[in-house]
C-alpha atoms as a PDB file:
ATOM      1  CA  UNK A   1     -20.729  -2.693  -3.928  1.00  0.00           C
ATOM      2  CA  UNK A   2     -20.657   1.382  -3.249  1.00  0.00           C
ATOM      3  CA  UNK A   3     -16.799   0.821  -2.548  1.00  0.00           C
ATOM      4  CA  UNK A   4     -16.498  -1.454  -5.921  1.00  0.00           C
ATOM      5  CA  UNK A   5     -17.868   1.437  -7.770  1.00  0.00           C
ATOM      6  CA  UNK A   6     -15.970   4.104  -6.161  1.00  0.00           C
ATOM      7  CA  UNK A   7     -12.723   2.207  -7.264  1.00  0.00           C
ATOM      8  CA  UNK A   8     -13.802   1.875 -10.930  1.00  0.00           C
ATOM      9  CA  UNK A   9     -14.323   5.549 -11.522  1.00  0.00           C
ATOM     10  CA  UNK A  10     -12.030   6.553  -9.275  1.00  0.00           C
ATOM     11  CA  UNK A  11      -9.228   9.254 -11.532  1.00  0.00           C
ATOM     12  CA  UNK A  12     -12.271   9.617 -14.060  1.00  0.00           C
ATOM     13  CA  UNK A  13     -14.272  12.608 -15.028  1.00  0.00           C
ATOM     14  CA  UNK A  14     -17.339  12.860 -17.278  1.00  0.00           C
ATOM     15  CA  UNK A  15     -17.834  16.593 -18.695  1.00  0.00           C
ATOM     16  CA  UNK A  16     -21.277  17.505 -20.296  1.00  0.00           C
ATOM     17  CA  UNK A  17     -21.610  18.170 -24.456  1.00  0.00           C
ATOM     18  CA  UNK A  18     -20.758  22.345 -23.673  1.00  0.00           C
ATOM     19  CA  UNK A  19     -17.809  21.272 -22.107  1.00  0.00           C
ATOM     20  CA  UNK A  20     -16.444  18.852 -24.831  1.00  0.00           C
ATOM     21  CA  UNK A  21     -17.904  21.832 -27.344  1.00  0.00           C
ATOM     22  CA  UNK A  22     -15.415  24.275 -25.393  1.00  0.00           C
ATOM     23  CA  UNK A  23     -12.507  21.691 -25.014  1.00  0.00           C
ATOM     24  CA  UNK A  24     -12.593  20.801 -29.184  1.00  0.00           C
ATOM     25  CA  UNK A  25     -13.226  24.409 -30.060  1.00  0.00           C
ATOM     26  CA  UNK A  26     -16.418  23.567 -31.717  1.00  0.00           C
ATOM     27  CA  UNK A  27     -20.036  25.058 -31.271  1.00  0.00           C
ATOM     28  CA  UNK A  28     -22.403  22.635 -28.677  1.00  0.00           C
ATOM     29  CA  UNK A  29     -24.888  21.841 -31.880  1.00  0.00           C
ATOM     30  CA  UNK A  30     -21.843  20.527 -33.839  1.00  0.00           C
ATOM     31  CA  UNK A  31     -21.755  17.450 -30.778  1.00  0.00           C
ATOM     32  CA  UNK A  32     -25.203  17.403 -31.028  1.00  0.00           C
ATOM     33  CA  UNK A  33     -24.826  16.731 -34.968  1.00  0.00           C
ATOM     34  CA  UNK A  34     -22.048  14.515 -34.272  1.00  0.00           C
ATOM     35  CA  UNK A  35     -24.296  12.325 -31.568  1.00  0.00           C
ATOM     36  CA  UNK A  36     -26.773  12.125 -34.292  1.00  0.00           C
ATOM     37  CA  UNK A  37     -25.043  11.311 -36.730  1.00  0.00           C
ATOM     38  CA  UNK A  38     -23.085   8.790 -34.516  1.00  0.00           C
ATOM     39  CA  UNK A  39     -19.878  10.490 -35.237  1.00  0.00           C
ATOM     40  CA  UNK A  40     -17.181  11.952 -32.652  1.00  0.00           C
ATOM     41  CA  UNK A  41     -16.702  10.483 -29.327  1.00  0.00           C
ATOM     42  CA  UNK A  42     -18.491   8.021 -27.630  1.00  0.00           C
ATOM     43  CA  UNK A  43     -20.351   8.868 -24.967  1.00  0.00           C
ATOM     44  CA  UNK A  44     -22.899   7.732 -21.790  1.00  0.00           C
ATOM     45  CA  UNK A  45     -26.730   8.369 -21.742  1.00  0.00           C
ATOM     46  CA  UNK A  46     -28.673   7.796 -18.171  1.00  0.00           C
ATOM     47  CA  UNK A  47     -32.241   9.242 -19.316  1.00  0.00           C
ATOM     48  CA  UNK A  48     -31.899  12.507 -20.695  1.00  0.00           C
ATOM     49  CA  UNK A  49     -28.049  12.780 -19.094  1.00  0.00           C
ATOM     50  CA  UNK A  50     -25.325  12.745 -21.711  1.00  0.00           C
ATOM     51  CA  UNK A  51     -21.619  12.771 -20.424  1.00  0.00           C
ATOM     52  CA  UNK A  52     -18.364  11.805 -22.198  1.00  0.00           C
ATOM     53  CA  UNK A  53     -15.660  10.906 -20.491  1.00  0.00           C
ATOM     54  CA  UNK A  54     -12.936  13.258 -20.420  1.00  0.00           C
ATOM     55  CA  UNK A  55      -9.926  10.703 -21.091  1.00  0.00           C
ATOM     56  CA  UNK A  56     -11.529   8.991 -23.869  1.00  0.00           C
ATOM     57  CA  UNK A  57     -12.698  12.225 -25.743  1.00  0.00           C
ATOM     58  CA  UNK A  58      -8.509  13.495 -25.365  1.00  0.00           C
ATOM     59  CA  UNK A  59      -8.081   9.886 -26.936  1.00  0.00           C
ATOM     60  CA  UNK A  60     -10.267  10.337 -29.874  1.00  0.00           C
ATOM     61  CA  UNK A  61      -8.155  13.851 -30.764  1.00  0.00           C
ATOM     62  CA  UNK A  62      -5.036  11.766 -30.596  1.00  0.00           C
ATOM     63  CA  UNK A  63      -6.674   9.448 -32.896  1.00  0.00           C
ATOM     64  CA  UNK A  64      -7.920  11.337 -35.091  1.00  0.00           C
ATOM     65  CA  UNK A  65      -4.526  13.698 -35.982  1.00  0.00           C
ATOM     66  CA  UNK A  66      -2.963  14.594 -39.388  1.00  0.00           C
ATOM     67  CA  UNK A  67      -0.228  13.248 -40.058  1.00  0.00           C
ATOM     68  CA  UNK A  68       2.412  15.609 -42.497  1.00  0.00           C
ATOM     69  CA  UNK A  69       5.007  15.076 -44.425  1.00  0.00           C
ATOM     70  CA  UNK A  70       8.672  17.018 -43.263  1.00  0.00           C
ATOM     71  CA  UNK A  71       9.567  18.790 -46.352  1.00  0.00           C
ATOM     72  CA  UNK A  72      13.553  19.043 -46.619  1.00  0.00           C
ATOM     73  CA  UNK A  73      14.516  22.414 -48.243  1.00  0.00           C
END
């Protein structure tokens, strides 16, 4: 089972809301807002623990881009 596990999360990190504050340039009570508002990224909650993972919150960036127009001059 332990070696099961160790295989699924194997190449994955979790980071903690300051570090996904610091990685989207935002201040920690913005995640907090987002959480409550059940905006932003997804994340996991063991008790009081809240992690997102780190692939998945790069993801939602991506997703969430703007795209422009190319202007010809």
């Amino acid at each position: 089972m332990e070696a099961e596990r160790r295989k699924l999360m194997e190449g994955r990190r979790f980071i903690d809301e300051k570090e996904l504050a610091a990685l989207y340039g935002v201040a920690v009570q913005t995640v907090r807002n987002w959480r409550f508002l059940r905006k932003g990224p997804s994340y996991s909650k063991l008790g009081r623990m809240i992690r997102y993972d780190l692939d998945y919150a790069l993801s939602f960036m991506d997703a969430h881009k703007v795209k422009l127009e190319k202007h010809s001059p």
